[in-house]
N, C-alpha and C. Protein backbone atom coordinates (compact mmCIF):
# COMPACT_ATOMS: atom_id res chain seq x y z
N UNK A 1 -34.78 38.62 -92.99
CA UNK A 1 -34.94 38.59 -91.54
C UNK A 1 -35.35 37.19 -91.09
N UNK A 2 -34.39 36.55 -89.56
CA UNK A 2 -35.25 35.63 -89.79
C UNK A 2 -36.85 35.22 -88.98
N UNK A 3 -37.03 34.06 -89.13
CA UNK A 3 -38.35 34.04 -88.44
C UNK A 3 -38.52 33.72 -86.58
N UNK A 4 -38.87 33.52 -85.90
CA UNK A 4 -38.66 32.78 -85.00
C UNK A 4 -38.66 31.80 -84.67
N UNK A 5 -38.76 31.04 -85.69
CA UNK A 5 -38.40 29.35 -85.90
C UNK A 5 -37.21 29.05 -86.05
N UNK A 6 -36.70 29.87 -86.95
CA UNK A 6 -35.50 29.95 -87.63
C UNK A 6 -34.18 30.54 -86.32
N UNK A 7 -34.77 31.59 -85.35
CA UNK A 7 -34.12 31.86 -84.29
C UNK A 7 -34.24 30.51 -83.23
N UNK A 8 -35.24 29.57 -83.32
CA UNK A 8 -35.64 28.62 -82.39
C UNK A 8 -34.06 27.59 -82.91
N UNK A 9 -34.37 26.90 -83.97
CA UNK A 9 -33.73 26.34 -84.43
C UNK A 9 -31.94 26.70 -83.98
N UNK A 10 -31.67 27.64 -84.20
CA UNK A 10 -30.13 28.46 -84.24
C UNK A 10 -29.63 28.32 -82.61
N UNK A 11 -30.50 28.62 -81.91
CA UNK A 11 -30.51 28.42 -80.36
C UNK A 11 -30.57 27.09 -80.22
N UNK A 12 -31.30 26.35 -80.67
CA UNK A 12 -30.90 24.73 -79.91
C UNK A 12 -29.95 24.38 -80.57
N UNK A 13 -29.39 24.71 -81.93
CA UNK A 13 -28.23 24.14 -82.50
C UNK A 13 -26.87 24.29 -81.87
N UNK A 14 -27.03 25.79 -81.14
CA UNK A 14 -25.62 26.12 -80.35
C UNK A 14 -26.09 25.45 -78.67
N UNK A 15 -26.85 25.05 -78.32
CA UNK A 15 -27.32 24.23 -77.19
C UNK A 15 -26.99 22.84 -77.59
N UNK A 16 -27.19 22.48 -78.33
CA UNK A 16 -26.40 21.11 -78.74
C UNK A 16 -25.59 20.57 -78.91
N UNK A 17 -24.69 22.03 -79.27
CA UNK A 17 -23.11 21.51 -79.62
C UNK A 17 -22.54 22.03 -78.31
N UNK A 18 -23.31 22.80 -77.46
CA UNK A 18 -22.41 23.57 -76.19
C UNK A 18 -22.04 21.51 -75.24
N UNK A 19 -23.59 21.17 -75.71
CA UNK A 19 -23.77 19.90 -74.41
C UNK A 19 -22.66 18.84 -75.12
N UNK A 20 -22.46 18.49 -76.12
CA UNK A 20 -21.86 17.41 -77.16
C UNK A 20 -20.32 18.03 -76.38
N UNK A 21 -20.09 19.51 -77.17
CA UNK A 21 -18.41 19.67 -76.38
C UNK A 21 -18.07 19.60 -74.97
N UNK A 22 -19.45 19.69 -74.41
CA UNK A 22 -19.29 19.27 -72.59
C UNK A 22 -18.81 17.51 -72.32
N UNK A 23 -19.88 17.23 -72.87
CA UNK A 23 -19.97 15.99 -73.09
C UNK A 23 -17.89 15.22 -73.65
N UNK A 24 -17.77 15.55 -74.19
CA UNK A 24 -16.86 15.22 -75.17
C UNK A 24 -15.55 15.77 -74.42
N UNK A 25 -15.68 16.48 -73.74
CA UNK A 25 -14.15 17.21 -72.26
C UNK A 25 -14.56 16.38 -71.19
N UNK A 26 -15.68 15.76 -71.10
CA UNK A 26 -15.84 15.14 -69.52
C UNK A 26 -15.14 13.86 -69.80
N UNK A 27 -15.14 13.00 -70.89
CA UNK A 27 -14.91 11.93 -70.93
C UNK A 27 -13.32 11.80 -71.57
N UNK A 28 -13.35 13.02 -71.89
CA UNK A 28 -11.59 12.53 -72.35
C UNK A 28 -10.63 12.90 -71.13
N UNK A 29 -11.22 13.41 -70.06
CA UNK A 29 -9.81 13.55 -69.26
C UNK A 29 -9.49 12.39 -68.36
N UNK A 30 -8.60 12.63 -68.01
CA UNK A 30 -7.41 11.12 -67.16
C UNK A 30 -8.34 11.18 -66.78
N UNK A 31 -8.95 10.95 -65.20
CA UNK A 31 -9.94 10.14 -64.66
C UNK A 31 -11.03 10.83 -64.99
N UNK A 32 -12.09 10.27 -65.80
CA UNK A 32 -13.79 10.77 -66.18
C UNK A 32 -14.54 10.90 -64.63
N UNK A 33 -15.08 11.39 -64.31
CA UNK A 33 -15.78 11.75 -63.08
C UNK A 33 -17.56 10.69 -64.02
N UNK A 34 -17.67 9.93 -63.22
CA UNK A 34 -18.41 8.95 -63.88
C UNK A 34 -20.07 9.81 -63.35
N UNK A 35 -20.07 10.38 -62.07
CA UNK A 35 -21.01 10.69 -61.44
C UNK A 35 -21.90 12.19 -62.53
N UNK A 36 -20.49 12.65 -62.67
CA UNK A 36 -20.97 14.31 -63.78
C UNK A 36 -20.94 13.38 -64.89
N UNK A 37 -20.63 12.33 -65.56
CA UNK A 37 -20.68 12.05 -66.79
C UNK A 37 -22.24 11.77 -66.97
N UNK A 38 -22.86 10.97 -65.98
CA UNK A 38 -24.27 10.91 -65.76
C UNK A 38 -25.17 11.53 -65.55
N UNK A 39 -24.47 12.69 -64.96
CA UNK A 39 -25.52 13.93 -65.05
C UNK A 39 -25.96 14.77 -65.88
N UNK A 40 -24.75 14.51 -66.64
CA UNK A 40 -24.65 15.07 -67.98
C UNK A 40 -25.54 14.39 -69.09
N UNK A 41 -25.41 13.40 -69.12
CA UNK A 41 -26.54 12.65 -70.03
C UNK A 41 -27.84 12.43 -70.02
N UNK A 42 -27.86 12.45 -68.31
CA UNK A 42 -29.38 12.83 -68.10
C UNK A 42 -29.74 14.00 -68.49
N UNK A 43 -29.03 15.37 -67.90
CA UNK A 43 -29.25 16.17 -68.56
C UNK A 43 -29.51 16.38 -70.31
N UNK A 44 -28.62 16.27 -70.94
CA UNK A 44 -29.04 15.87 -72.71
C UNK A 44 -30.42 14.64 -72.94
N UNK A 45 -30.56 14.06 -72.18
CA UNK A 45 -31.64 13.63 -72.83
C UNK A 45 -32.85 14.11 -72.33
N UNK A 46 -33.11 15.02 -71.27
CA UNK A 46 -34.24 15.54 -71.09
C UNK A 46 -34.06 17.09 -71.86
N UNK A 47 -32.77 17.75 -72.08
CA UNK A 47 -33.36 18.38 -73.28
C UNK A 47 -34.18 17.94 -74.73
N UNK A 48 -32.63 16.69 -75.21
CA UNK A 48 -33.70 16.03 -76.24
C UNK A 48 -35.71 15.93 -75.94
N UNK A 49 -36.12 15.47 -74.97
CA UNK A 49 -37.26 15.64 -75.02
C UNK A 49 -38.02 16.71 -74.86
N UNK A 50 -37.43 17.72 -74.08
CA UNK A 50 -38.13 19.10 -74.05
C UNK A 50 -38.28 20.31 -75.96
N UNK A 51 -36.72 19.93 -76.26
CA UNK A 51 -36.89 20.25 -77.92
C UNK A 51 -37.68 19.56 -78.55
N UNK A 52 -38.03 18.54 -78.38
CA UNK A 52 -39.00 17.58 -79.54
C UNK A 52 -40.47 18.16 -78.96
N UNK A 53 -40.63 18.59 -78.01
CA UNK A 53 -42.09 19.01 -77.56
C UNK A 53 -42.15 20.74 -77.85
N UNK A 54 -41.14 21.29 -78.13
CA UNK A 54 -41.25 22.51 -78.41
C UNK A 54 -41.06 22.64 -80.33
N UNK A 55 -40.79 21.73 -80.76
CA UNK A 55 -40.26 21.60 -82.23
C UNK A 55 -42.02 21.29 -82.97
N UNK A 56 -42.74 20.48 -81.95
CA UNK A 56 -43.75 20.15 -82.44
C UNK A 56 -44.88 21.45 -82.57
N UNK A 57 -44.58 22.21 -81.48
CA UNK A 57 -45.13 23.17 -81.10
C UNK A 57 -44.92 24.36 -82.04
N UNK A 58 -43.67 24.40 -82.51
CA UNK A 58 -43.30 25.60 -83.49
C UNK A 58 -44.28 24.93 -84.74
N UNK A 59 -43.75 23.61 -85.42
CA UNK A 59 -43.86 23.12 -86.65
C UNK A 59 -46.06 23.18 -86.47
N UNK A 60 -46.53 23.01 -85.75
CA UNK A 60 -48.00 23.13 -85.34
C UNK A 60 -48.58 25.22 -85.78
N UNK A 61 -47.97 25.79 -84.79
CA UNK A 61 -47.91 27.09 -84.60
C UNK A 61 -47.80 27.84 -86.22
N UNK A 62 -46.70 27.23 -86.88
CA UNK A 62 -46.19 28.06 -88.43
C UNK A 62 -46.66 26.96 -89.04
């Protein structure tokens, strides 16, 4: 069974790759919409920081 770390982990991994394949369709089409490309990155990097504050929190917790 797993733990809820292990469910933590599995959830940001498919959150990561959902933003990467977003990421990765915005910029390949004929004209990139430069405005969502930025939103988009802002967005990913304030997840990046919200996971690193919750990663600390699990790895503290277990």
């Amino acid at each position: 069974m797993a733990s809820p770390q292990d469910d933590f982990r599995t959830a940001a991994a498919a959150m990561e790759q959902a933003l990467a394949d977003a990421l990765n369709a915005a910029v390949k089409v004929q004209n990139p919409d430069t405005g969502f490309i930025e939103r988009l990155l802002k967005l990913i990097i304030k997840k990046e920081i919200v996971l690193e504050l919750l990663l600390e929190e699990f790895n503290n917790a277990g």
